[in-house]
Protein backbone atom coordinates (compact mmCIF):
# COMPACT_ATOMS: atom_id res chain seq x y z
CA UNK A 1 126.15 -48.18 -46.63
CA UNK A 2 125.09 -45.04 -46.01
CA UNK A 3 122.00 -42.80 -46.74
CA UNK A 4 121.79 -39.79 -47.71
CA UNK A 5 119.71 -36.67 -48.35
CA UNK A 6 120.25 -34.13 -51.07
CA UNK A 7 118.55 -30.98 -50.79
CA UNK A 8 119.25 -28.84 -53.62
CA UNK A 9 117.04 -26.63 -56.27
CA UNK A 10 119.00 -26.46 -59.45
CA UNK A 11 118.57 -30.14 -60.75
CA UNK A 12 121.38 -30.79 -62.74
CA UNK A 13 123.87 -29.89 -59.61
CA UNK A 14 121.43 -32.37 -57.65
CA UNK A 15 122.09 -35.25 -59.86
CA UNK A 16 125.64 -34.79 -60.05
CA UNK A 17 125.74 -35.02 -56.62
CA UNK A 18 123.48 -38.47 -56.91
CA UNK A 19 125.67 -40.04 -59.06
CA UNK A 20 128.94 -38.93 -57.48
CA UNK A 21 127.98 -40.55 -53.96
CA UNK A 22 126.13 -43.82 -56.07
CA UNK A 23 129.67 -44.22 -57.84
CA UNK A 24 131.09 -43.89 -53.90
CA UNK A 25 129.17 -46.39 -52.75
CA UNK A 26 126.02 -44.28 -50.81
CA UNK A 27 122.80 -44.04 -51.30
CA UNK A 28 120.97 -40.84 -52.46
CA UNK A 29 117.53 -39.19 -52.30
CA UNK A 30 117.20 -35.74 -53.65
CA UNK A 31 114.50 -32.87 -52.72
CA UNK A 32 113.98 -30.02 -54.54
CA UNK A 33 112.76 -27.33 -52.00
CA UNK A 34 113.33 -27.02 -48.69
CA UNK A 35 109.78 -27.81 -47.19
CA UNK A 36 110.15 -31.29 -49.44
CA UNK A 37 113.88 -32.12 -47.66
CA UNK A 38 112.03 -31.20 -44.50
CA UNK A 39 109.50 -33.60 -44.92
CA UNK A 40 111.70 -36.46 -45.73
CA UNK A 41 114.65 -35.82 -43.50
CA UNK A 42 112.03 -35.82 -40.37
CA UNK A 43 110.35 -39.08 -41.94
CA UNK A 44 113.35 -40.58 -42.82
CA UNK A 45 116.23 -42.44 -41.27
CA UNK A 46 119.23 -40.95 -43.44
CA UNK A 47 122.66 -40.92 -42.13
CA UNK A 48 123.38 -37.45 -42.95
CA UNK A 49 122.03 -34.05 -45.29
CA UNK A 50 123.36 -32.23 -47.61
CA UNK A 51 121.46 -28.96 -48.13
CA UNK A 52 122.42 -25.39 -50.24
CA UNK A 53 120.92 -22.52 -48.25
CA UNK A 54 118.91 -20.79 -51.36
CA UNK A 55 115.95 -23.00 -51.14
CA UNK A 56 112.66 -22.46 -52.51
CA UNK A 57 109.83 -22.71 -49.98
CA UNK A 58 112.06 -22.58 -46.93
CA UNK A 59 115.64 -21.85 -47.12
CA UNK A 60 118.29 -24.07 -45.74
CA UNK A 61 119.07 -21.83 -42.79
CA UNK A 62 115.38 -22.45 -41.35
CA UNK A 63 115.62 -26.05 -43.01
CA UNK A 64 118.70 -26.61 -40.30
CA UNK A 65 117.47 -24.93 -37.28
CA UNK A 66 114.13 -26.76 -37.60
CA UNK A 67 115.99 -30.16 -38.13
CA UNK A 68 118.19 -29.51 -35.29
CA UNK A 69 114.95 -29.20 -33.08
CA UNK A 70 114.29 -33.06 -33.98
CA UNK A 71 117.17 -34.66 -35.30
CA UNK A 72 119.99 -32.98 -33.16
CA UNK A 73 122.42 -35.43 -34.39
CA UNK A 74 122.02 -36.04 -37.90
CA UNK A 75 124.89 -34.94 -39.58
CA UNK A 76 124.38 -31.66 -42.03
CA UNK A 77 126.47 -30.47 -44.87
CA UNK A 78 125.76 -27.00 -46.29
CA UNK A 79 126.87 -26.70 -50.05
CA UNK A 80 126.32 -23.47 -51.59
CA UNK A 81 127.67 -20.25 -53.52
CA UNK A 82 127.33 -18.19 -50.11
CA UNK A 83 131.00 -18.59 -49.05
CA UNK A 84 131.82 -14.93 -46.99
CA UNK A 85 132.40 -15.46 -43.47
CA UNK A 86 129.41 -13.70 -42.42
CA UNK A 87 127.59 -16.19 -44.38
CA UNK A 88 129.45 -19.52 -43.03
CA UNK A 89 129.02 -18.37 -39.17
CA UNK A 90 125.12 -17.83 -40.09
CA UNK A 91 125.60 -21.35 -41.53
CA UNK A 92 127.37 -22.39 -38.42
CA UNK A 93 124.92 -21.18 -35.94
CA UNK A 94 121.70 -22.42 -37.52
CA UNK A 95 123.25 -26.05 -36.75
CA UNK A 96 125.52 -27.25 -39.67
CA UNK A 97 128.20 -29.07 -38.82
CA UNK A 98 130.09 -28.23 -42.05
CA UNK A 99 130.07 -25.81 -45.07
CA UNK A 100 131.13 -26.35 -48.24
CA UNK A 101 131.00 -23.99 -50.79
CA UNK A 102 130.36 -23.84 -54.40
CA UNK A 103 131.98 -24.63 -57.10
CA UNK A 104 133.71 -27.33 -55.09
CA UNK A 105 135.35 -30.83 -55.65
CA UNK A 106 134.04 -34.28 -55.30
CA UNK A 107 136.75 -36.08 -53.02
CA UNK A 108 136.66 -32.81 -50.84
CA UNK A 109 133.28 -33.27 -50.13
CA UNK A 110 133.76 -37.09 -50.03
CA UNK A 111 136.26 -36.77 -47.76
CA UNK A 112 134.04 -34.69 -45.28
CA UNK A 113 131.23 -36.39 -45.72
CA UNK A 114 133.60 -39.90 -44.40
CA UNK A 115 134.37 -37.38 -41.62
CA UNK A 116 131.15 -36.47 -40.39
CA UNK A 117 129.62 -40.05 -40.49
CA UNK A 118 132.68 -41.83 -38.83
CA UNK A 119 132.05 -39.02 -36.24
CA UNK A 120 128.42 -39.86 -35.91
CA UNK A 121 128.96 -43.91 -35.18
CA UNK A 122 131.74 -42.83 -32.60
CA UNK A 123 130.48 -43.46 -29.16
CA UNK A 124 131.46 -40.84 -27.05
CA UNK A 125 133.09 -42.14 -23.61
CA UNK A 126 131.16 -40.41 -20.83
CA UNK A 127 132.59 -37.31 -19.52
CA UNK A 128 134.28 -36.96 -15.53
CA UNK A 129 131.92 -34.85 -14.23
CA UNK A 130 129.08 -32.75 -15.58
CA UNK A 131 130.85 -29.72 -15.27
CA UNK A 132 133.63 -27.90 -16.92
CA UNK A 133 135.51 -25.00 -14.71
CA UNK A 134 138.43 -22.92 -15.28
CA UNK A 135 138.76 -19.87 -12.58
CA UNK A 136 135.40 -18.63 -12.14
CA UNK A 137 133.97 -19.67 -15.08
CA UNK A 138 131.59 -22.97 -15.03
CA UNK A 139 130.20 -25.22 -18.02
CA UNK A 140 127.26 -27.82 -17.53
CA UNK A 141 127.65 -30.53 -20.33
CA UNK A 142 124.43 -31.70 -19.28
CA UNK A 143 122.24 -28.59 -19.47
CA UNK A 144 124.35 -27.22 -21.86
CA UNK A 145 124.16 -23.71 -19.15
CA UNK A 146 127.62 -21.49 -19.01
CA UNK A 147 127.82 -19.15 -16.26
CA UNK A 148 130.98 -16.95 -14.94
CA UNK A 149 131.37 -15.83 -11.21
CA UNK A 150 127.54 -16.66 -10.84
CA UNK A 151 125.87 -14.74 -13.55
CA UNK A 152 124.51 -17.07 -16.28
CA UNK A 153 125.68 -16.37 -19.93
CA UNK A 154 123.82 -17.23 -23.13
CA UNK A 155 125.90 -19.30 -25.70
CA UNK A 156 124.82 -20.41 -29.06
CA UNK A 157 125.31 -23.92 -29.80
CA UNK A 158 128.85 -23.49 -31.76
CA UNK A 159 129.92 -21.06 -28.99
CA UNK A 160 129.03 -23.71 -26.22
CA UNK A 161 130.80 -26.42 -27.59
CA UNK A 162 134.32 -23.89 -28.59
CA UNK A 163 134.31 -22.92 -24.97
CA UNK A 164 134.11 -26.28 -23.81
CA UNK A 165 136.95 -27.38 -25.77
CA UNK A 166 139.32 -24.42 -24.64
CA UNK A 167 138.21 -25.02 -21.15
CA UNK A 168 139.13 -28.84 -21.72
CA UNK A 169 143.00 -27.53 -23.11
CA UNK A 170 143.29 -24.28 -20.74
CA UNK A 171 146.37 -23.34 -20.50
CA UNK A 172 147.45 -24.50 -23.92
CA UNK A 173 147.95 -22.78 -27.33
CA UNK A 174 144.90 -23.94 -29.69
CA UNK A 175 145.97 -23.37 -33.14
CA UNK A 176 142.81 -22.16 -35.48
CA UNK A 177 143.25 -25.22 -37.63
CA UNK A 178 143.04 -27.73 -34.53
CA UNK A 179 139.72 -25.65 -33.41
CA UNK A 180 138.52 -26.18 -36.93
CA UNK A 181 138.82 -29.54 -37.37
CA UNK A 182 137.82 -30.65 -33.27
CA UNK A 183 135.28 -27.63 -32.67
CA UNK A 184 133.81 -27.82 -36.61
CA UNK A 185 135.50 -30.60 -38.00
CA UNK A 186 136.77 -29.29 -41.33
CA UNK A 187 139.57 -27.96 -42.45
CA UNK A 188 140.53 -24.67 -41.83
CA UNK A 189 140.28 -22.33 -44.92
CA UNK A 190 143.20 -19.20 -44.59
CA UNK A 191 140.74 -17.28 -46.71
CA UNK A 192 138.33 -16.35 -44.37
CA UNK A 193 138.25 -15.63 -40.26
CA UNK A 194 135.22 -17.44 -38.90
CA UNK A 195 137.15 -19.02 -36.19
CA UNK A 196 138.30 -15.46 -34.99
CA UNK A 197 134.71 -14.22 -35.23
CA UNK A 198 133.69 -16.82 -32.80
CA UNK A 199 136.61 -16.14 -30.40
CA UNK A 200 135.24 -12.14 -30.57
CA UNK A 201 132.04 -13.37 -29.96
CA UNK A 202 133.18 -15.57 -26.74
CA UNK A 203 135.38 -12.52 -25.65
CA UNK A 204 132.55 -10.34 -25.41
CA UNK A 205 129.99 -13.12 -23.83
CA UNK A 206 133.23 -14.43 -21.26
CA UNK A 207 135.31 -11.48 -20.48
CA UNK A 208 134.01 -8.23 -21.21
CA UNK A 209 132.11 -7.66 -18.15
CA UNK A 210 134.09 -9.48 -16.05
CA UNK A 211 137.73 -9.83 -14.91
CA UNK A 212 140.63 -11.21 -14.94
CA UNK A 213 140.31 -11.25 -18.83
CA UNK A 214 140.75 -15.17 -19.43
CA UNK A 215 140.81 -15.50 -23.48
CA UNK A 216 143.62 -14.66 -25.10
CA UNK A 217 145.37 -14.23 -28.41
CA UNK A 218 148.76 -15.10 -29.12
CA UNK A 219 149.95 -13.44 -32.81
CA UNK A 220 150.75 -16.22 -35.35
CA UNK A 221 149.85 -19.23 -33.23
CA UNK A 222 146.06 -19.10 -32.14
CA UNK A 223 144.23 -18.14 -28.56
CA UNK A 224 144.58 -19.69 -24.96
CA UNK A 225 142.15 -20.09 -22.17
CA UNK A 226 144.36 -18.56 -19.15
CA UNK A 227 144.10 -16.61 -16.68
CA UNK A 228 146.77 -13.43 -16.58
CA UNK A 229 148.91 -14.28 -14.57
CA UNK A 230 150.21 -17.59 -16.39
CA UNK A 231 149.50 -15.68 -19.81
């Protein structure tokens, strides 16, 4: 059974949310500011959080980041009204591992709330190597450190862990919906382009200063690691 957090401001949306995972079969606590869900997600030991992002006291933005510092694997649902792009890829990079947004519907968030906790008791089978390399371009899964033809380059969290999984399937076509649900594991929605905001970020980190070019784009399919040659 698990345990979870609710961190949400407007009460009556909080106790829907309460009785909707009771009636599920989890258990709920609820805070009603952000230093509050802070303070009990760091004393705690719930099995994931739920948080909207306009918090009193300390929005859910800083909430993440500063539970990330402590808790780096506790699983953390955004749910809010903030739904542009812009606004899910702040969402993304302050350490949510999903975002939801409002007004939404109970299975949905059922369903990735299943997701995210079968994903958490996974044990992850140790990786060959510590490094990831295609060409001249070198990931550390330990150190989390990405560096091309020598020259180190700094990747945010979500950017680390989408290069690593196009270096782990170079060569191959990655559709955005498959780098939605293994890179962010939801689903992808059509209405908005974060995944193609995070390959424009990568592009400019990866290959703008250096060459061959090694990301690429292929029109109605998705984007390959490759070098130009086999492009």
């Amino acid at each position: 059974m698990a345990f979870i957090l609710i961190i949400e401001d407007d009460e009556r949306v909080s106790e829907l949310l309460r009785r909707g995972l009771a009636e599920n079969g989890f258990i709920a606590d609820a805070a009603y500011d952000g230093l509050t869900g802070k303070k009990l997600a760091l004393q705690n030991p719930y099995d994931l959080v739920i948080t909207d992002v306009a918090l009193p006291k300390m929005d859910g933005l800083e909430l993440c980041k500063a539970l990330r510092q402590s808790k780096p694997n506790l699983p953390i649902i955004m749910l809010t009204a903030l739904g542009t792009t812009d606004d899910k890829v702040e969402g993304f990079d302050a350490g949510a591992d999903d975002y939801l947004v409002k007004p939404f519907e109970m299975r949905e968030l059922l369903a990735r709330i299943r997701a995210l906790l079968k994903r958490a008791q996974t044990v992850a089978l140790p990786p060959q190597g510590d490094t990831l390399q295609y060409a001249d371009l070198k990931l550390n899964l330990n150190t989390k450190t990405a560096e091309r033809n020598g020259i180190a380059i700094n990747l945010t969290p979500k950017e680390f862990k989408l290069l690593s999984y196009m270096l782990q399937h170079a060569g191959r076509v990655l559709s955005r919906t498959e780098i939605a649900e293994k890179v962010w594991d939801t689903h992808f929605d059509t209405g908005t382009n974060f995944i193609d905001v995070y390959i424009n970020y990568l592009r400019k980190k990866v290959d703008k200063d250096f060459e061959p070019k090694l990301i690429h784009t292929r029109p109605g399919m998705g984007f390959v690691l490759m070098k130009p040659d086999n492009a």
